[in-house]
PDB file of N, CA and C in Angstrom:
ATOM      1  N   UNK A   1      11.200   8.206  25.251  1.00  0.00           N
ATOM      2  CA  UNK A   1      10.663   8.710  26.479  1.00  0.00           C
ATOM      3  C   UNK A   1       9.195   8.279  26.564  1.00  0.00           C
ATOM      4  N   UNK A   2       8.852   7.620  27.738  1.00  0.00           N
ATOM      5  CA  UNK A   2       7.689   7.524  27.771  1.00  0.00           C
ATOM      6  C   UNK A   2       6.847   8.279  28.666  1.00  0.00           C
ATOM      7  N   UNK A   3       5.561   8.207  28.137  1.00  0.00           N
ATOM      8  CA  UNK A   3       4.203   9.684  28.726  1.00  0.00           C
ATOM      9  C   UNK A   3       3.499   8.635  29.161  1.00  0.00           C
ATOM     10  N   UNK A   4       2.540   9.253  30.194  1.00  0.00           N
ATOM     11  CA  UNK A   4       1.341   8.964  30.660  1.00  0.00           C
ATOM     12  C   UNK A   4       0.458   9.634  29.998  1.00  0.00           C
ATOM     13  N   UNK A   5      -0.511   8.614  29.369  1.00  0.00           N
ATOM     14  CA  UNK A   5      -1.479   9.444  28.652  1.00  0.00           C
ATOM     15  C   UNK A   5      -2.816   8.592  29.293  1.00  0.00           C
ATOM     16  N   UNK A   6      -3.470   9.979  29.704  1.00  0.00           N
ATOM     17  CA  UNK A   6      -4.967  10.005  30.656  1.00  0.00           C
ATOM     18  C   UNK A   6      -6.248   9.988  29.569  1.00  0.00           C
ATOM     19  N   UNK A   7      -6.908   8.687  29.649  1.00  0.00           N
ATOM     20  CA  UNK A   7      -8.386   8.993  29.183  1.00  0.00           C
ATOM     21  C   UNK A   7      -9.354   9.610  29.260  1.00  0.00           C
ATOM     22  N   UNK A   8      -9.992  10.770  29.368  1.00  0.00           N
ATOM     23  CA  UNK A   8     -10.831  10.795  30.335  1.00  0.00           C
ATOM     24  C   UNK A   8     -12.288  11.857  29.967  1.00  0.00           C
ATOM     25  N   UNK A   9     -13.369  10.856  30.743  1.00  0.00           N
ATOM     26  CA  UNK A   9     -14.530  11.131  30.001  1.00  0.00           C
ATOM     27  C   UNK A   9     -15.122  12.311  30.715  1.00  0.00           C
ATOM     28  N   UNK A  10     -16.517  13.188  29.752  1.00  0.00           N
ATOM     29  CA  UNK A  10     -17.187  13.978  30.430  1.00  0.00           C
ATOM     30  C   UNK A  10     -18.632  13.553  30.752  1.00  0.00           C
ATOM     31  N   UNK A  11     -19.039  13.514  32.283  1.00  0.00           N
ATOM     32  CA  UNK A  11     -20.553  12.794  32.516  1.00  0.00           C
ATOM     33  C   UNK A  11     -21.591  13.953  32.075  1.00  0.00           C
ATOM     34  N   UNK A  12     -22.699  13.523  32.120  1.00  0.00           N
ATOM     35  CA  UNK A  12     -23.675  14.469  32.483  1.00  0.00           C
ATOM     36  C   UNK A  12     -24.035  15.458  33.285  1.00  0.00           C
ATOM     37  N   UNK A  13     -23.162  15.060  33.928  1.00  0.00           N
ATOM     38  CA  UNK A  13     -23.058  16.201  34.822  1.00  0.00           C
ATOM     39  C   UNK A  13     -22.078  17.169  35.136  1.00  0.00           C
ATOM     40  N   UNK A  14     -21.190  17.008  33.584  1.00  0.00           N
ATOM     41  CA  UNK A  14     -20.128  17.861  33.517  1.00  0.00           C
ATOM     42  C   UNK A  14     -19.126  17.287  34.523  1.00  0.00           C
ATOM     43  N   UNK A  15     -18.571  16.274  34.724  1.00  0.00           N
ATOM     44  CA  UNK A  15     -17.413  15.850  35.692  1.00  0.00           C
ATOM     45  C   UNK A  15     -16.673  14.900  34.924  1.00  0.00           C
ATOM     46  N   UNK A  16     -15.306  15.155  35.003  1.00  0.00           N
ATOM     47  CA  UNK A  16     -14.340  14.468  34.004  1.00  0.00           C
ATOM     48  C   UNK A  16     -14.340  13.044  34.991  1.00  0.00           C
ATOM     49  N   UNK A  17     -14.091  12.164  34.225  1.00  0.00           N
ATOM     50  CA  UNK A  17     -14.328  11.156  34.868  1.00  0.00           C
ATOM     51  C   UNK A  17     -13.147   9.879  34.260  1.00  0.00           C
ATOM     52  N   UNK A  18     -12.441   9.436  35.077  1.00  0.00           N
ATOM     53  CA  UNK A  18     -10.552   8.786  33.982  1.00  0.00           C
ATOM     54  C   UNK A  18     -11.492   7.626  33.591  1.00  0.00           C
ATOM     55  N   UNK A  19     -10.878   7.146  32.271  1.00  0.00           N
ATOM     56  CA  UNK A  19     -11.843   6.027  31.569  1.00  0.00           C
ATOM     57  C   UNK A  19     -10.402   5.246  31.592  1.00  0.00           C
ATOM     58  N   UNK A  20      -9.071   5.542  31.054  1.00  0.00           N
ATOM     59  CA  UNK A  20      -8.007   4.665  31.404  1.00  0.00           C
ATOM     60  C   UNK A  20      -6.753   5.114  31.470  1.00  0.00           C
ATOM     61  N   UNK A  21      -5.887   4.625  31.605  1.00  0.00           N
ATOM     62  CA  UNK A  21      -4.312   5.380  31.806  1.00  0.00           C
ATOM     63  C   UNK A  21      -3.350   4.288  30.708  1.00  0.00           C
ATOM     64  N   UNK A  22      -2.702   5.037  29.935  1.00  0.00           N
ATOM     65  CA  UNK A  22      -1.521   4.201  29.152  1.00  0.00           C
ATOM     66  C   UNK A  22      -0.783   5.045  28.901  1.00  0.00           C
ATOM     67  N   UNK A  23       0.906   3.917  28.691  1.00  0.00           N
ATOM     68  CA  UNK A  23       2.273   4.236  29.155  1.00  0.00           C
ATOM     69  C   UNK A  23       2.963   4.046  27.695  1.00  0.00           C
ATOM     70  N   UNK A  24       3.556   4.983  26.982  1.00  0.00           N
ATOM     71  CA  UNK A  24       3.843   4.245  26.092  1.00  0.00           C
ATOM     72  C   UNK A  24       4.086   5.840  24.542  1.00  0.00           C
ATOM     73  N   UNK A  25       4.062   5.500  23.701  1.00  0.00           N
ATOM     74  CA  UNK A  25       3.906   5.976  22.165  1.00  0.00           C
ATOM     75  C   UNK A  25       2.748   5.820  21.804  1.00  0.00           C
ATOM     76  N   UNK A  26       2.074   6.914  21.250  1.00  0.00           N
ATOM     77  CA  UNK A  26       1.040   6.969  20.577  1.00  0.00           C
ATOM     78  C   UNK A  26       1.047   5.674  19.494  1.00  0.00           C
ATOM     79  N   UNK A  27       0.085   5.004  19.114  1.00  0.00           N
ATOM     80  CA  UNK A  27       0.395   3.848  18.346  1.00  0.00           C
ATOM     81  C   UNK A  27       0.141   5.207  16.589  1.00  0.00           C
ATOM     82  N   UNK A  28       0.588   4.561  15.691  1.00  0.00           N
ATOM     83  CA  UNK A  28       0.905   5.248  14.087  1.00  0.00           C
ATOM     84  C   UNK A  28      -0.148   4.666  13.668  1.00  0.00           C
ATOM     85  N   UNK A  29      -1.433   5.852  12.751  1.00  0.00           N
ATOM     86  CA  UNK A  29      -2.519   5.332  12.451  1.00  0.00           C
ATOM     87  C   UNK A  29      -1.831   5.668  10.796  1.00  0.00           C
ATOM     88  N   UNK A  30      -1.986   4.386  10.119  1.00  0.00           N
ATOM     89  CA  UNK A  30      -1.651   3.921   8.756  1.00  0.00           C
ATOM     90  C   UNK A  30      -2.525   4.924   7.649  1.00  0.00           C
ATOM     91  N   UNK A  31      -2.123   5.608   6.658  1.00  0.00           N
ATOM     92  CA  UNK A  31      -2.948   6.042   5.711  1.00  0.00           C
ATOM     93  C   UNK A  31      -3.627   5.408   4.737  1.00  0.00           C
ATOM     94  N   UNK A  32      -4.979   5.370   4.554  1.00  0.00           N
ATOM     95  CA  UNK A  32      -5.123   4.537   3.461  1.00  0.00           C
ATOM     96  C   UNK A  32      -5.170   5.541   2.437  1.00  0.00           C
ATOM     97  N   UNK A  33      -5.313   4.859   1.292  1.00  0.00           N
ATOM     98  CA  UNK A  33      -5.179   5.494  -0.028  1.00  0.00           C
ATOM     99  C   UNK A  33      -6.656   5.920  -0.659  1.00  0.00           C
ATOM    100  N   UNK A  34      -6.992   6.302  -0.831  1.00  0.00           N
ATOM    101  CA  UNK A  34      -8.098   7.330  -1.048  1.00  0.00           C
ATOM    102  C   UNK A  34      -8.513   7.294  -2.312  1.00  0.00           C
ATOM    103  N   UNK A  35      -7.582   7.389  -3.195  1.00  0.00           N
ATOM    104  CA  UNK A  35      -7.178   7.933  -4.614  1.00  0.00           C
ATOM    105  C   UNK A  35      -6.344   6.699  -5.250  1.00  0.00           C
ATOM    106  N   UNK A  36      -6.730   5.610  -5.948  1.00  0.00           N
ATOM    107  CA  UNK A  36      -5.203   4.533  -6.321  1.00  0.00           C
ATOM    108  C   UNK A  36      -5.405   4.657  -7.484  1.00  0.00           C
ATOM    109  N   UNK A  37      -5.477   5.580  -8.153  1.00  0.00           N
ATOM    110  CA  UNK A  37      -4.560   5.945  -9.212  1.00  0.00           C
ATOM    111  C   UNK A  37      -3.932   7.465  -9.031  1.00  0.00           C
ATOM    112  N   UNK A  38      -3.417   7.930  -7.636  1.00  0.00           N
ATOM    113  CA  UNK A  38      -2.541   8.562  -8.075  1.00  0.00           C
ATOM    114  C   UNK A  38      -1.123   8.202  -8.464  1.00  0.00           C
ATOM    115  N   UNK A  39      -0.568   7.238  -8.137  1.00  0.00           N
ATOM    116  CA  UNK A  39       0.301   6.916  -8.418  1.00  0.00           C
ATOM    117  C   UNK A  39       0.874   6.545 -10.272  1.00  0.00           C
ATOM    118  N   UNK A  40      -0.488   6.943 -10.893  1.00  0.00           N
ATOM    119  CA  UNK A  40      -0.567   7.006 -12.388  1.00  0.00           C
ATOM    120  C   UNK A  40      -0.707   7.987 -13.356  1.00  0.00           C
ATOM    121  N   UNK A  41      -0.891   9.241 -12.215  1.00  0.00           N
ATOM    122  CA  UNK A  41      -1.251  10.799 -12.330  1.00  0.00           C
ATOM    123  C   UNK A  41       0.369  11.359 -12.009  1.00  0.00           C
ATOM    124  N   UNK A  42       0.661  10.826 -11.056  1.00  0.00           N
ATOM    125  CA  UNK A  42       2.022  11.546 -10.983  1.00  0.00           C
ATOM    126  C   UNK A  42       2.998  10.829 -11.132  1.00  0.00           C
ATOM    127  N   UNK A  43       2.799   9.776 -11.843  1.00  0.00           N
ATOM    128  CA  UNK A  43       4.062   9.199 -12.482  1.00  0.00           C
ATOM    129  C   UNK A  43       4.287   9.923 -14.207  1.00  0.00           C
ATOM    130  N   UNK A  44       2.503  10.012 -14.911  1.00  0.00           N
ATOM    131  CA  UNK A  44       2.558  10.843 -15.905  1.00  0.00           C
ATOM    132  C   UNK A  44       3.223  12.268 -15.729  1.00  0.00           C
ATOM    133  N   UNK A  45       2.960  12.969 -14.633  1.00  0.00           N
ATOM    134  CA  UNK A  45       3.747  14.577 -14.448  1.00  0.00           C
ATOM    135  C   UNK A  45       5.159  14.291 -14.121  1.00  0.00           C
ATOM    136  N   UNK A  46       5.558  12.751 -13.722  1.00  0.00           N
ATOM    137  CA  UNK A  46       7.347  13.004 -13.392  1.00  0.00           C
ATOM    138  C   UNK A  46       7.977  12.506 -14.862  1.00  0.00           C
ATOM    139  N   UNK A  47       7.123  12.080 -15.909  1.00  0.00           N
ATOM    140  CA  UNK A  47       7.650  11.754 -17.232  1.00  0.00           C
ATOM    141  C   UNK A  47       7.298  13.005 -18.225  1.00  0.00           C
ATOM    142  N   UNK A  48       6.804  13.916 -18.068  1.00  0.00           N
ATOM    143  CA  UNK A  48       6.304  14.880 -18.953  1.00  0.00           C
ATOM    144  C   UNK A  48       7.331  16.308 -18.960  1.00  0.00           C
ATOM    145  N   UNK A  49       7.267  16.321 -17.845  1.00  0.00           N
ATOM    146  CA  UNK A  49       7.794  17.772 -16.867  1.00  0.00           C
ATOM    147  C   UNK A  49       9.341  17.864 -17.326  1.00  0.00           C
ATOM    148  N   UNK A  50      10.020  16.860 -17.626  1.00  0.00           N
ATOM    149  CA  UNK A  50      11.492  17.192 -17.704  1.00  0.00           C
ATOM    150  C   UNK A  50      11.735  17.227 -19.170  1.00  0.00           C
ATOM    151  N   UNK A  51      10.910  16.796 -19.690  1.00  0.00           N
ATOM    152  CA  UNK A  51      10.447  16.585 -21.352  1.00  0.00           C
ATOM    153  C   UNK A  51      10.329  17.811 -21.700  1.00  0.00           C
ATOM    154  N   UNK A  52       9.250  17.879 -21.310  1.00  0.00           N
ATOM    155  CA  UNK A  52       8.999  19.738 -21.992  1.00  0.00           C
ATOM    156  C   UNK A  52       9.914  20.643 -21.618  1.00  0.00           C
ATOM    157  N   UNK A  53      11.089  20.886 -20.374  1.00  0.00           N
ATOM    158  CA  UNK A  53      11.493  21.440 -19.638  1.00  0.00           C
ATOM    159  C   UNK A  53      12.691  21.266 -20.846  1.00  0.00           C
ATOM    160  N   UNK A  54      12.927  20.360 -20.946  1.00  0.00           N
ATOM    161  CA  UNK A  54      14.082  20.014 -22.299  1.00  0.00           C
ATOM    162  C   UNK A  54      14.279  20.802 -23.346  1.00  0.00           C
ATOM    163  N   UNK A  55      12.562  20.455 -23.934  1.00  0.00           N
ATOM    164  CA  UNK A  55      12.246  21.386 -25.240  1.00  0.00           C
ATOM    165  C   UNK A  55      12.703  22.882 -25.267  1.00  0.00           C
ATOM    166  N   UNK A  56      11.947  23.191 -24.509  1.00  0.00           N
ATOM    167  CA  UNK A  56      11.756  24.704 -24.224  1.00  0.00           C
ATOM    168  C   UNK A  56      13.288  25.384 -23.714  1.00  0.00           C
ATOM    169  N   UNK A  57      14.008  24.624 -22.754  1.00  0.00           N
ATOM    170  CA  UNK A  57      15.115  25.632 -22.754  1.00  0.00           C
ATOM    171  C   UNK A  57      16.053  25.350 -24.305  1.00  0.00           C
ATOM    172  N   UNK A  58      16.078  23.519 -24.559  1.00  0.00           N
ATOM    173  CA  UNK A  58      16.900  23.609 -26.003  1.00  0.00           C
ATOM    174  C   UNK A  58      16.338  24.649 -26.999  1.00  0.00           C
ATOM    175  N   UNK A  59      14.987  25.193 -27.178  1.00  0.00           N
ATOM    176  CA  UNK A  59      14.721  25.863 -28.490  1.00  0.00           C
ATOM    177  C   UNK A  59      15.023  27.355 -27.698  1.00  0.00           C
ATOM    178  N   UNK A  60      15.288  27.622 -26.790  1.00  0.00           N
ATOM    179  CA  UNK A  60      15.840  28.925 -26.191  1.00  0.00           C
ATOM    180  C   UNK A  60      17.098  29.121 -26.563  1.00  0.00           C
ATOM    181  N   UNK A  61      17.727  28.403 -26.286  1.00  0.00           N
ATOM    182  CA  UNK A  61      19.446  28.190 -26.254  1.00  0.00           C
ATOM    183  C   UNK A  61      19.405  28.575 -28.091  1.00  0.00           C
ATOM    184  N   UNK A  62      18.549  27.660 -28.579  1.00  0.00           N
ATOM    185  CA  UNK A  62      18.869  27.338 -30.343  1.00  0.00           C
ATOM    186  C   UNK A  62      18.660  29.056 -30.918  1.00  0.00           C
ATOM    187  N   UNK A  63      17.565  29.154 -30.579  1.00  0.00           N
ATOM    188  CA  UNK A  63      17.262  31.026 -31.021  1.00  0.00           C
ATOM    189  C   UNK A  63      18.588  31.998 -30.349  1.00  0.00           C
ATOM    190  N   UNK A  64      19.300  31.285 -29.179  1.00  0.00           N
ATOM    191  CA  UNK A  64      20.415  32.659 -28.972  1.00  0.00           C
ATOM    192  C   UNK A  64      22.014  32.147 -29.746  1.00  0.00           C
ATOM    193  N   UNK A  65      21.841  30.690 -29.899  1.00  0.00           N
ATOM    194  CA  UNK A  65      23.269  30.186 -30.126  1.00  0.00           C
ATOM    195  C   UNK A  65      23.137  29.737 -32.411  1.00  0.00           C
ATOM    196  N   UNK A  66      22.367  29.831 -32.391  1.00  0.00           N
ATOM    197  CA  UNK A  66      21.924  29.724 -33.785  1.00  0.00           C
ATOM    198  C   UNK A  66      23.049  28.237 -34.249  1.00  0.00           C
ATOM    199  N   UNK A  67      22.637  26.726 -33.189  1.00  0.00           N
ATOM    200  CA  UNK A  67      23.071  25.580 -33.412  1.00  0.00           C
ATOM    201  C   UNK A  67      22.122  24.479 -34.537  1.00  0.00           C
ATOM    202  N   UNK A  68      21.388  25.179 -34.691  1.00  0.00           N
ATOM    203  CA  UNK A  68      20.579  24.117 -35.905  1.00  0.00           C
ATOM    204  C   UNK A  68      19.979  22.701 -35.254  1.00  0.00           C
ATOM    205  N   UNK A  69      19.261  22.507 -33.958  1.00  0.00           N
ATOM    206  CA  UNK A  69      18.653  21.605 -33.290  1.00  0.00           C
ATOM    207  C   UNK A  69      19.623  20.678 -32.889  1.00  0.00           C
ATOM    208  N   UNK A  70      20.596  20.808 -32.358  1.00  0.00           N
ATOM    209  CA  UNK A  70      21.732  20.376 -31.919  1.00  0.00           C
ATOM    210  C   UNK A  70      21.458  20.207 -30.310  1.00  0.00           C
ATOM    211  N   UNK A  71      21.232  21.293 -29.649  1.00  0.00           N
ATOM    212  CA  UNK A  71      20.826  21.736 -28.209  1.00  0.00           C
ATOM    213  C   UNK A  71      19.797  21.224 -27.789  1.00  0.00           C
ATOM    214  N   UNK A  72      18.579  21.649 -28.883  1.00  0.00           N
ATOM    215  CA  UNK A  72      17.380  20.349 -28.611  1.00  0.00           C
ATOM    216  C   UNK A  72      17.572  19.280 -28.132  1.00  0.00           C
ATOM    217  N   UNK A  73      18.170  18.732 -29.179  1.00  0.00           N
ATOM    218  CA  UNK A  73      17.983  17.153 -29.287  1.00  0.00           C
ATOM    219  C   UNK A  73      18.802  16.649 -28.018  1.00  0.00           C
ATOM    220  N   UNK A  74      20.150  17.594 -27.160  1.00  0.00           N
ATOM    221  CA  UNK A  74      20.618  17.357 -26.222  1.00  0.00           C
ATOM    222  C   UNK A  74      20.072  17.153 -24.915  1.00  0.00           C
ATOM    223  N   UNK A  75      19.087  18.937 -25.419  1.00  0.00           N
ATOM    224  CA  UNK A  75      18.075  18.777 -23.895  1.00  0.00           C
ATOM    225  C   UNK A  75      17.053  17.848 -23.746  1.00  0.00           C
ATOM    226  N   UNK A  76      16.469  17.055 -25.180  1.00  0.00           N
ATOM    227  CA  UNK A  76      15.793  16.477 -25.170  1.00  0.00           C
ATOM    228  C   UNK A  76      16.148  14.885 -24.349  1.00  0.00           C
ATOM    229  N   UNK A  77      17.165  14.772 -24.651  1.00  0.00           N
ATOM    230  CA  UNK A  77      17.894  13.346 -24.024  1.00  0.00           C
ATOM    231  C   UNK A  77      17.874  13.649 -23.102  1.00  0.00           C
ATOM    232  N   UNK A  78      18.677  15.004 -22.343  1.00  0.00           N
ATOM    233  CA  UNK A  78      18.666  15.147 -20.740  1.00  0.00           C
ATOM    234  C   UNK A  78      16.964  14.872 -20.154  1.00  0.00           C
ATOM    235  N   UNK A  79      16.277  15.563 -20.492  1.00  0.00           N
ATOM    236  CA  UNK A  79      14.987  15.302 -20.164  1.00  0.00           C
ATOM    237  C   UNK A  79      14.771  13.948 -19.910  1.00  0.00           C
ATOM    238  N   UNK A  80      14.761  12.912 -21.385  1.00  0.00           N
ATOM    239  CA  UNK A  80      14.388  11.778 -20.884  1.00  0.00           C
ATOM    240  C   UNK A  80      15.159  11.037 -19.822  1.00  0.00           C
ATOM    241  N   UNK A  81      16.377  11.254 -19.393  1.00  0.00           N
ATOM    242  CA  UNK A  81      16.861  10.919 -18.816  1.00  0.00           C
ATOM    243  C   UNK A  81      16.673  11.094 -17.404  1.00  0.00           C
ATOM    244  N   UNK A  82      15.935  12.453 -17.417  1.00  0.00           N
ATOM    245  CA  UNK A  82      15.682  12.708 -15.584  1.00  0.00           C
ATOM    246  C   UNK A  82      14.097  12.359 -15.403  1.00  0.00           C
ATOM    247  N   UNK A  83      13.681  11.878 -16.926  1.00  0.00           N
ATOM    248  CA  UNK A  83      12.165  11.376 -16.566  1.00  0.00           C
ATOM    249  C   UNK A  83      12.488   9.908 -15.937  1.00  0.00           C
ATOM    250  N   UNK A  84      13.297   8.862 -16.586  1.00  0.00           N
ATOM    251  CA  UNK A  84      13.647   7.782 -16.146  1.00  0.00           C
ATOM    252  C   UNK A  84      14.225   8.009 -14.901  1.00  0.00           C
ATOM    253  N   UNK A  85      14.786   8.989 -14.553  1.00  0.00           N
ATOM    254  CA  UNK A  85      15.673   9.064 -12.973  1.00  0.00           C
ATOM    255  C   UNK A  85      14.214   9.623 -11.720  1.00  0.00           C
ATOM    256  N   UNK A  86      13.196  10.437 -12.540  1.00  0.00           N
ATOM    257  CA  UNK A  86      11.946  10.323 -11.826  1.00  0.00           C
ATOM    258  C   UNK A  86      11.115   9.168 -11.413  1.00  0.00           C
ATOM    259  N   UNK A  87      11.225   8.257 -12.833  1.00  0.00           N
ATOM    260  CA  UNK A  87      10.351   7.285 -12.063  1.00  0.00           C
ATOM    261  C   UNK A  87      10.691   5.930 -11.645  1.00  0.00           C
ATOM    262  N   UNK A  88      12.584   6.109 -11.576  1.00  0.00           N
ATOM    263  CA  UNK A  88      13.144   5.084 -10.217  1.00  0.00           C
ATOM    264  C   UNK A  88      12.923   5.580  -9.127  1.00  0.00           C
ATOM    265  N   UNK A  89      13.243   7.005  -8.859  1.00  0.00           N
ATOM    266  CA  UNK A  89      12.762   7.271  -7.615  1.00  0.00           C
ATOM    267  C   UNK A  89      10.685   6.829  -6.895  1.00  0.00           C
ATOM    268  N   UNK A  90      10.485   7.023  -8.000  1.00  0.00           N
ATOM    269  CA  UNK A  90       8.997   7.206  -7.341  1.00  0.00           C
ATOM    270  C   UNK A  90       8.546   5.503  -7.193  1.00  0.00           C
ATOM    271  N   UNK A  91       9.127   4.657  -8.154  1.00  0.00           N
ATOM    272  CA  UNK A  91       8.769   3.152  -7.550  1.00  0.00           C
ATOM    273  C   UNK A  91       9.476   2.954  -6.780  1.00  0.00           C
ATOM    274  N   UNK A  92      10.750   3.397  -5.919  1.00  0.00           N
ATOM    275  CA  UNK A  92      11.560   3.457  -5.189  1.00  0.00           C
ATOM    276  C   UNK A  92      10.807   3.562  -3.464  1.00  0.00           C
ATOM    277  N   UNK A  93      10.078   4.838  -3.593  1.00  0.00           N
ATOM    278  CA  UNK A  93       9.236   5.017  -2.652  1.00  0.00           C
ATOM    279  C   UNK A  93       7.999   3.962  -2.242  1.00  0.00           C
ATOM    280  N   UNK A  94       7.491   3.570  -3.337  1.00  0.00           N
ATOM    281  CA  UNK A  94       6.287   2.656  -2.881  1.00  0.00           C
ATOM    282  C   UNK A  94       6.465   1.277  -2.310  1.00  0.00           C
TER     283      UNK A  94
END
């Protein structure tokens, strides 16, 4: 759908005054990057996060199921595994 979108200025003397008329979509103002190494900050938190997340529930599980680091070492693989599934997605995006 297209809009009429009105320019329009204020004089000195307080009177709006049309500067131009266009038909159309707002044109998409591009983001620049601000920060270029985040993409090195949160690639470290999408490799860490499922890691520890691993640890911590396998040594939970190990204290209620009394498996002898069995569960660990399971959650530990799952972890790395959704760290690698984190950071296809995230070069995926760029």
């Amino acid at each position: 759908m297209n809009k009429k979108i009105v320019f329009l200025k204020v004089s000195k003397e307080f009177e709006l005054k049309k500067i131009k008329e266009e038909f159309g979509k707002k044109k998409q103002i591009k983001k620049k990057n601000f920060f270029p190494l985040d993409f090195f900050l949160v690639s470290g938190y999408y490799i860490i996060t499922p890691l520890i997340l691993g640890v911590f529930l396998g040594l939970s599980l190990e204290k209620r199921f009394y498996t002898e680091g069995k569960l660990t070492t399971i959650f530990i693989l799952l972890g790395g595994v959704g760290s690698i599934y984190n950071l296809f997605r995230l070069t995926k995006k760029k």
